[in-house]
Protein backbone atom coordinates (compact mmCIF):
# COMPACT_ATOMS: atom_id res chain seq x y z
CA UNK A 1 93.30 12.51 142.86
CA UNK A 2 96.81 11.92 141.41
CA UNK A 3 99.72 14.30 141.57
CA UNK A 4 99.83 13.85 137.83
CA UNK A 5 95.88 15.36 137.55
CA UNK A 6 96.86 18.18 140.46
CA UNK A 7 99.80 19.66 137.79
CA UNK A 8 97.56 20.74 135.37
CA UNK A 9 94.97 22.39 137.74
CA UNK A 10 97.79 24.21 139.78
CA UNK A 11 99.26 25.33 136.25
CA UNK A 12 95.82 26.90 135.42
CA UNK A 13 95.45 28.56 138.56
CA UNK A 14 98.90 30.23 138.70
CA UNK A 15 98.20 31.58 134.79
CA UNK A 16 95.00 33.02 136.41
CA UNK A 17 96.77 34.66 139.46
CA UNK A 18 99.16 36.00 136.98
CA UNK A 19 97.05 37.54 134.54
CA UNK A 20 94.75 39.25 137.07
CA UNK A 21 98.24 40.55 138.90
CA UNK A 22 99.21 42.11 135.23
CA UNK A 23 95.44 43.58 135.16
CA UNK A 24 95.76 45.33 138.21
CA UNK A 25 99.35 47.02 137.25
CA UNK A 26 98.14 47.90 133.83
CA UNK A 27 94.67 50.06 135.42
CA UNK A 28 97.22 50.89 138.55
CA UNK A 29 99.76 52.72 135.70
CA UNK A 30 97.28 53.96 133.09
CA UNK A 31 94.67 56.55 134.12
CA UNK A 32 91.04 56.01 132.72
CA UNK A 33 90.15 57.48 129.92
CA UNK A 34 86.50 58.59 129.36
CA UNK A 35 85.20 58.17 126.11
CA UNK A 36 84.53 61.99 125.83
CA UNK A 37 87.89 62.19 125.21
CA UNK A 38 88.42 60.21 122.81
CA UNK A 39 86.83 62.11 120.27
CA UNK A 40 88.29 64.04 117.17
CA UNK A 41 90.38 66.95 117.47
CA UNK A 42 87.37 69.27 116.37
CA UNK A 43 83.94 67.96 115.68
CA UNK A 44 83.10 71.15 113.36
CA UNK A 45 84.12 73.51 110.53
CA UNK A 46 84.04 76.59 112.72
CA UNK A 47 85.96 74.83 115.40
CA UNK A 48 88.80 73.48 112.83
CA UNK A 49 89.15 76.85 111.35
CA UNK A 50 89.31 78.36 114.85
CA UNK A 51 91.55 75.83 116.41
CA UNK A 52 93.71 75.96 113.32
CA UNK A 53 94.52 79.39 113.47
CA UNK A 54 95.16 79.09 117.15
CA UNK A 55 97.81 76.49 116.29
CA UNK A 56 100.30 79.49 114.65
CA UNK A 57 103.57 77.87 115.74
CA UNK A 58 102.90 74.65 113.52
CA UNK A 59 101.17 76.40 110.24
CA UNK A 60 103.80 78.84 110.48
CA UNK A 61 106.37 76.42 110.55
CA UNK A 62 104.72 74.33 108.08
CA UNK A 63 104.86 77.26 105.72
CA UNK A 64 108.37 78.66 106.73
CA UNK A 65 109.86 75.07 106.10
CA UNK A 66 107.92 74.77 103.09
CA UNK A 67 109.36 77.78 101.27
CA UNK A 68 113.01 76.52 102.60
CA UNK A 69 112.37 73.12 101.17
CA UNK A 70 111.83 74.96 97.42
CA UNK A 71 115.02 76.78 97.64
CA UNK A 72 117.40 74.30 99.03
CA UNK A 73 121.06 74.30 98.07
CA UNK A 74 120.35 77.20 96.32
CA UNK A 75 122.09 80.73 97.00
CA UNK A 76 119.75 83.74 96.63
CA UNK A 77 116.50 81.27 97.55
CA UNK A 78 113.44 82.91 97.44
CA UNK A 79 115.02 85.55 95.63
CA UNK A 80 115.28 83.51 92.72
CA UNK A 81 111.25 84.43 91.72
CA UNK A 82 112.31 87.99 92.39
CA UNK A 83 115.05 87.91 89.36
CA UNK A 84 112.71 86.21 87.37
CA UNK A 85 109.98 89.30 88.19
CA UNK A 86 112.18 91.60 87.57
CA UNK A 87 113.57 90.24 84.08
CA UNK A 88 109.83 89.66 83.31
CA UNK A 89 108.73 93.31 83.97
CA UNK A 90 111.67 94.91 82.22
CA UNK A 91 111.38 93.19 79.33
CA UNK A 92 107.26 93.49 78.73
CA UNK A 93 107.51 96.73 80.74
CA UNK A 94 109.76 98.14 77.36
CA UNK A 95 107.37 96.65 74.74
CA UNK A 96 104.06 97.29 76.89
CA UNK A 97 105.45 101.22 77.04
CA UNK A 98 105.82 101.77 73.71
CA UNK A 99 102.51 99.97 72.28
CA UNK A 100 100.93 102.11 74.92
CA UNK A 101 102.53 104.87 74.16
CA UNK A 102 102.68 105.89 77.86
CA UNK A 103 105.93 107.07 79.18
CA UNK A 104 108.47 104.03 80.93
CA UNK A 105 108.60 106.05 83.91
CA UNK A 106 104.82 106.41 84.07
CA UNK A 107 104.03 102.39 82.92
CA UNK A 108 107.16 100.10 84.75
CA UNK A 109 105.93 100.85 88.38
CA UNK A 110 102.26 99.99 87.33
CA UNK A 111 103.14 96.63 85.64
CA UNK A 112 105.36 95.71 88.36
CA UNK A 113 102.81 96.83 91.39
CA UNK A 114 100.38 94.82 89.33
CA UNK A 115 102.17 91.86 88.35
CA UNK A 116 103.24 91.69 92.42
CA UNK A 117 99.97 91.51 93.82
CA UNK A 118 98.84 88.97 90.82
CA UNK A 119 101.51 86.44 91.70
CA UNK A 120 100.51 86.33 95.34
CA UNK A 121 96.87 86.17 94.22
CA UNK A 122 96.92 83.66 91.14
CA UNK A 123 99.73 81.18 93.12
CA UNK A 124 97.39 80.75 96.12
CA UNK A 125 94.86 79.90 93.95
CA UNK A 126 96.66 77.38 91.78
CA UNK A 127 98.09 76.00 94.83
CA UNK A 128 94.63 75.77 96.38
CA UNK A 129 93.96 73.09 93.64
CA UNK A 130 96.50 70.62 95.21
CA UNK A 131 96.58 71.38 98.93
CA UNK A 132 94.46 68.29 100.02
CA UNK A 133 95.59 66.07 96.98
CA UNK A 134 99.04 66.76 98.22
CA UNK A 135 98.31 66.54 101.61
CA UNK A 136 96.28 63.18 101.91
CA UNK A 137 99.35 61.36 103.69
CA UNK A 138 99.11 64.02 106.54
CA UNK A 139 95.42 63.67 107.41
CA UNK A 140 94.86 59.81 106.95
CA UNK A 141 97.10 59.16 108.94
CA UNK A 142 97.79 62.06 111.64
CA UNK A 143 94.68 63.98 113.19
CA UNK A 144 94.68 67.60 113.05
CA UNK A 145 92.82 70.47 111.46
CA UNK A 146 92.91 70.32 107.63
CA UNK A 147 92.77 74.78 107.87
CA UNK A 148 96.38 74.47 109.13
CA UNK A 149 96.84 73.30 105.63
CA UNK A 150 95.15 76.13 104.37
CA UNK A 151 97.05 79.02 106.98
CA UNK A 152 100.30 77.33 105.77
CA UNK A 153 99.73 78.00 101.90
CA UNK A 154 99.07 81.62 102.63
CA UNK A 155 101.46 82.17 104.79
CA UNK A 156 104.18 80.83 102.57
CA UNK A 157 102.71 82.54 99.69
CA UNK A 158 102.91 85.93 101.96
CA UNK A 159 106.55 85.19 102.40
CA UNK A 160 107.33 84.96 99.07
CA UNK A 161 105.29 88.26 98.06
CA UNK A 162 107.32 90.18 100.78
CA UNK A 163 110.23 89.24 98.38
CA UNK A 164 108.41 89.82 94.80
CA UNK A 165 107.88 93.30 96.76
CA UNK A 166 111.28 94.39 96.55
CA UNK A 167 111.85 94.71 93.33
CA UNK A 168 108.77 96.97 92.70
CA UNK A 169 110.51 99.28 95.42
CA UNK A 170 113.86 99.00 93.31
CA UNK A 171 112.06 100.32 90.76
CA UNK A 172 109.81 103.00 91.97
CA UNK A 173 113.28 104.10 94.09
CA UNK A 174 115.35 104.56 90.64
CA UNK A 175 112.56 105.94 88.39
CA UNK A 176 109.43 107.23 90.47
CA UNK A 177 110.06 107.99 93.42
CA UNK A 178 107.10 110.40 94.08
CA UNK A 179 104.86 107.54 93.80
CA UNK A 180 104.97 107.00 97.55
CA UNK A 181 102.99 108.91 98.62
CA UNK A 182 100.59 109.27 102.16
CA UNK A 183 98.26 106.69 100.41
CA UNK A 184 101.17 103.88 100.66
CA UNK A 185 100.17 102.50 103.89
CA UNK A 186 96.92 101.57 102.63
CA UNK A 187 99.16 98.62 101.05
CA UNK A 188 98.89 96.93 104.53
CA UNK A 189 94.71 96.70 104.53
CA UNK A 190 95.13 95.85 101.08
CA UNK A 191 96.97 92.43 101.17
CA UNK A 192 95.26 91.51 105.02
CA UNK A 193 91.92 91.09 102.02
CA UNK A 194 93.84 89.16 100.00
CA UNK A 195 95.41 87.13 102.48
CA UNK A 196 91.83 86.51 104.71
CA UNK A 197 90.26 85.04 100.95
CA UNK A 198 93.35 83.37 100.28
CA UNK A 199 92.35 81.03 103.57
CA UNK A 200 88.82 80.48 102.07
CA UNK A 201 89.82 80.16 98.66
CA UNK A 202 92.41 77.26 99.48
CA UNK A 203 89.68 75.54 101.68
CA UNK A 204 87.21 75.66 98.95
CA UNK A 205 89.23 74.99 96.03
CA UNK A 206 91.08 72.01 97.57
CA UNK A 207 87.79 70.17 98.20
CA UNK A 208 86.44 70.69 94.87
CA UNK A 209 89.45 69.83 93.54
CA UNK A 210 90.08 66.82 95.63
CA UNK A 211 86.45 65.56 94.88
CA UNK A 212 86.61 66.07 91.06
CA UNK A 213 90.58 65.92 89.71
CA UNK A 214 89.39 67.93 86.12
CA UNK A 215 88.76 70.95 87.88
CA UNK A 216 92.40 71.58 88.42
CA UNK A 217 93.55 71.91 84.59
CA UNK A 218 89.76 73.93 84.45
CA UNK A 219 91.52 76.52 87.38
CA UNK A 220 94.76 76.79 85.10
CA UNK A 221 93.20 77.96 81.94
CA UNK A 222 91.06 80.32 83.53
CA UNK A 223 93.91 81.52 85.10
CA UNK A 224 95.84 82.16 81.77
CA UNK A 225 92.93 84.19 80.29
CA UNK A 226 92.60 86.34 83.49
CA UNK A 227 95.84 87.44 82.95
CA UNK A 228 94.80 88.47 79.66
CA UNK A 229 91.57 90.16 80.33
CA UNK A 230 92.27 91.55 83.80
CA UNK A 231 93.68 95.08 83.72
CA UNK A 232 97.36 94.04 84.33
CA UNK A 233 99.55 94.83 81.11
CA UNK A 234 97.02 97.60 80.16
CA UNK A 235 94.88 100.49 82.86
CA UNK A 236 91.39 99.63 83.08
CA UNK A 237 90.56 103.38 81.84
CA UNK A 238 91.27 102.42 78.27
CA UNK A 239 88.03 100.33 78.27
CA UNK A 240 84.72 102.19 77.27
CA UNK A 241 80.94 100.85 78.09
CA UNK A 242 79.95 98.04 78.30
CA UNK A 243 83.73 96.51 77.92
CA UNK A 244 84.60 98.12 81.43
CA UNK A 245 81.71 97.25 82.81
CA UNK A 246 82.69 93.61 81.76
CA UNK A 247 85.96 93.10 82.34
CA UNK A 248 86.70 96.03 85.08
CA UNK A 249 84.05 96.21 87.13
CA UNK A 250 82.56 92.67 87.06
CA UNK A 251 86.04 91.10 87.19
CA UNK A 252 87.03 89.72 91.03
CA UNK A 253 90.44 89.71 90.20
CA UNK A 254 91.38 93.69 89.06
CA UNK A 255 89.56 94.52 92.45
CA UNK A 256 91.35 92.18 94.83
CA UNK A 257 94.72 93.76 92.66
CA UNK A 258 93.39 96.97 92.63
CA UNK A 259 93.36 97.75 96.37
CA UNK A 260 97.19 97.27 96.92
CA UNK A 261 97.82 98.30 93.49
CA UNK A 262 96.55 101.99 93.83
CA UNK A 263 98.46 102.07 97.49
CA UNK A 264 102.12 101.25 95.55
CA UNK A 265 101.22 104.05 92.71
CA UNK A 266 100.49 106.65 95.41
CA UNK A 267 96.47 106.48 95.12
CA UNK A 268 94.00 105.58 97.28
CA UNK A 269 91.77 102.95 95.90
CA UNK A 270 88.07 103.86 94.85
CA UNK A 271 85.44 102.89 97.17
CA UNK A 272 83.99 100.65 94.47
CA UNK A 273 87.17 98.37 94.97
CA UNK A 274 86.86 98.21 98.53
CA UNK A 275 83.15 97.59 98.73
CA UNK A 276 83.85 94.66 95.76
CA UNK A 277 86.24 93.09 98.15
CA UNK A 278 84.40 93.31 101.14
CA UNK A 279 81.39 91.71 99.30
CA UNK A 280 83.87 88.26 97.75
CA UNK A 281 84.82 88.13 101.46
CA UNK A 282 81.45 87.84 102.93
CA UNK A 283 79.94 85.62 100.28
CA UNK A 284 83.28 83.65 99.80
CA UNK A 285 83.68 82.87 103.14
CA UNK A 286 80.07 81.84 103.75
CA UNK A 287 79.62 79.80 100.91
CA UNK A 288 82.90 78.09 102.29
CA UNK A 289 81.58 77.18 105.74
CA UNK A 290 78.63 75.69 105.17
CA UNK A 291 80.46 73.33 102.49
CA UNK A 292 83.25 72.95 104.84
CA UNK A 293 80.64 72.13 107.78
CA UNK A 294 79.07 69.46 105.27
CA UNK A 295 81.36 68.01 103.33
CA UNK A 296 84.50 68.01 106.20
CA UNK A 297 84.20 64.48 107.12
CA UNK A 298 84.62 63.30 103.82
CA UNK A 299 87.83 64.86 102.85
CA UNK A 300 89.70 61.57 104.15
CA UNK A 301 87.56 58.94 101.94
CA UNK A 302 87.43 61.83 98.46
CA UNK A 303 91.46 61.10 99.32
């Protein structure tokens, strides 16, 4: 044999050394990874809704950032939705007075305690409607638990309502206040129900409305009657029969409003409420599992 046919052969060999010397520093420097994990980060519904409320730091900060984002270069910030309450009640609050012929004293701390705890309930909701259309360049390409998505709109929406909130106390301080009363803390029990359905609501919601885009402008317009028919702008006593038992005792909404409504006027809210509430929690949040424990893994194709 030639030197000319030994070149090759050595050339071969040394690319062989070489690549098994690069083998051996690549497992030497990287530890083994089993296949168990390298799995999802959670595998079922109750584990991302668990995991994601672990994971406060980043929803938190998700919905802090969020509400900072809205309001940038701006002066008062959040505070801007508070004006816009406050112009809003004062001006309906003197027309809504005199067609109800109830006193201004008596009917501008009940519009404003209502309209409060309706924009904290009716802007989840609409929000709900986008959270995973918005959110689709998050989860296709980063893993995580699509709940944080759902603990950061509530918890941004919470934010703002802590704002909305003062100007019902600027009121009730300059024209009523005797309407804090003992029955004021009951406030706090009052939003935690609104805020534990918000988390359901924007879970549900967002996969509907990911899966089938008309329900969104659906969610609107029922939204604009609700604010007709629910007892906001008018007290649910005025309704006889068959009317209250329509639009007052049937109605979702005036309960959910009703039990940190009563709380700002100095009442405690009726039993009825609470036991309505307790019932949309249980059935909301078990319809939402087992569609969330079904239909989870397809949120990132429906996107």
């Amino acid at each position: 044999m030639t030197g000319s046919d030994l070149a090759p052969a050595r050339a071969e060999k040394v690319t062989t050394i070489n690549r098994q010397e690069k083998d051996e520093m690549l497992n030497s420097s990287v530890p083994q990874v089993s296949n168990s994990v390298l799995r999802p980060l959670t595998s079922t519904g109750w584990q991302d809704l668990v995991v994601g409320l672990a994971k406060i730091e980043l929803w938190g900060r998700l919905g802090w950032l969020d509400v900072k984002r809205r309001y940038r270069r701006t002066t008062i910030g959040p505070f801007w939705n508070s004006v816009t309450l406050a112009m809003y009640v004062i001006s309906v609050g003197l027309v809504g007075s005199a067609l109800s012929q109830q006193s201004l004293r008596d009917y501008l701390p009940f519009l404003a305690g209502g309209m409060v705890v309706w924009m904290l309930v009716s802007t989840i909701i609409s929000e709900s409607c986008v959270l995973l259309v918005a959110g689709h360049p998050l989860f296709r390409n980063i893993r995580f638990e699509y709940s944080i998505l759902a603990y950061a709109l509530v918890w941004r929406n919470f934010i703002v309502f802590l704002h909305n909130l003062v100007v019902y106390l600027l009121i009730v301080l300059i024209i009523k206040p005797q309407a804090l009363t003992f029955a004021t803390p009951l406030v706090i029990p009052g939003v935690i129900f609104i805020l534990i359905n918000g988390v359901w609501v924007a879970l549900l919601c967002g996969m509907i409305c990911l899966r089938y885009r008309d329900v969104n402008p659906l969610v609107g317009t029922l939204l604009q009657i609700s604010m007709l028919i629910t007892p906001l702008f008018w007290p649910a006593d005025i309704l006889p029969g068959r009317h209250r038992f329509l639009f007052v005792e049937l109605n979702p909404l005036y309960h959910l409003i009703e039990v940190v409504r009563a709380p700002l006027l100095g009442k405690v809210p009726s039993l009825t409420s609470y036991a309505a509430v307790l019932i949309i929690t249980l059935a909301g949040w078990w319809m939402t599992i087992v569609i969330f424990e079904r239909y989870r893994k397809r949120i990132t194709y429906w996107s």
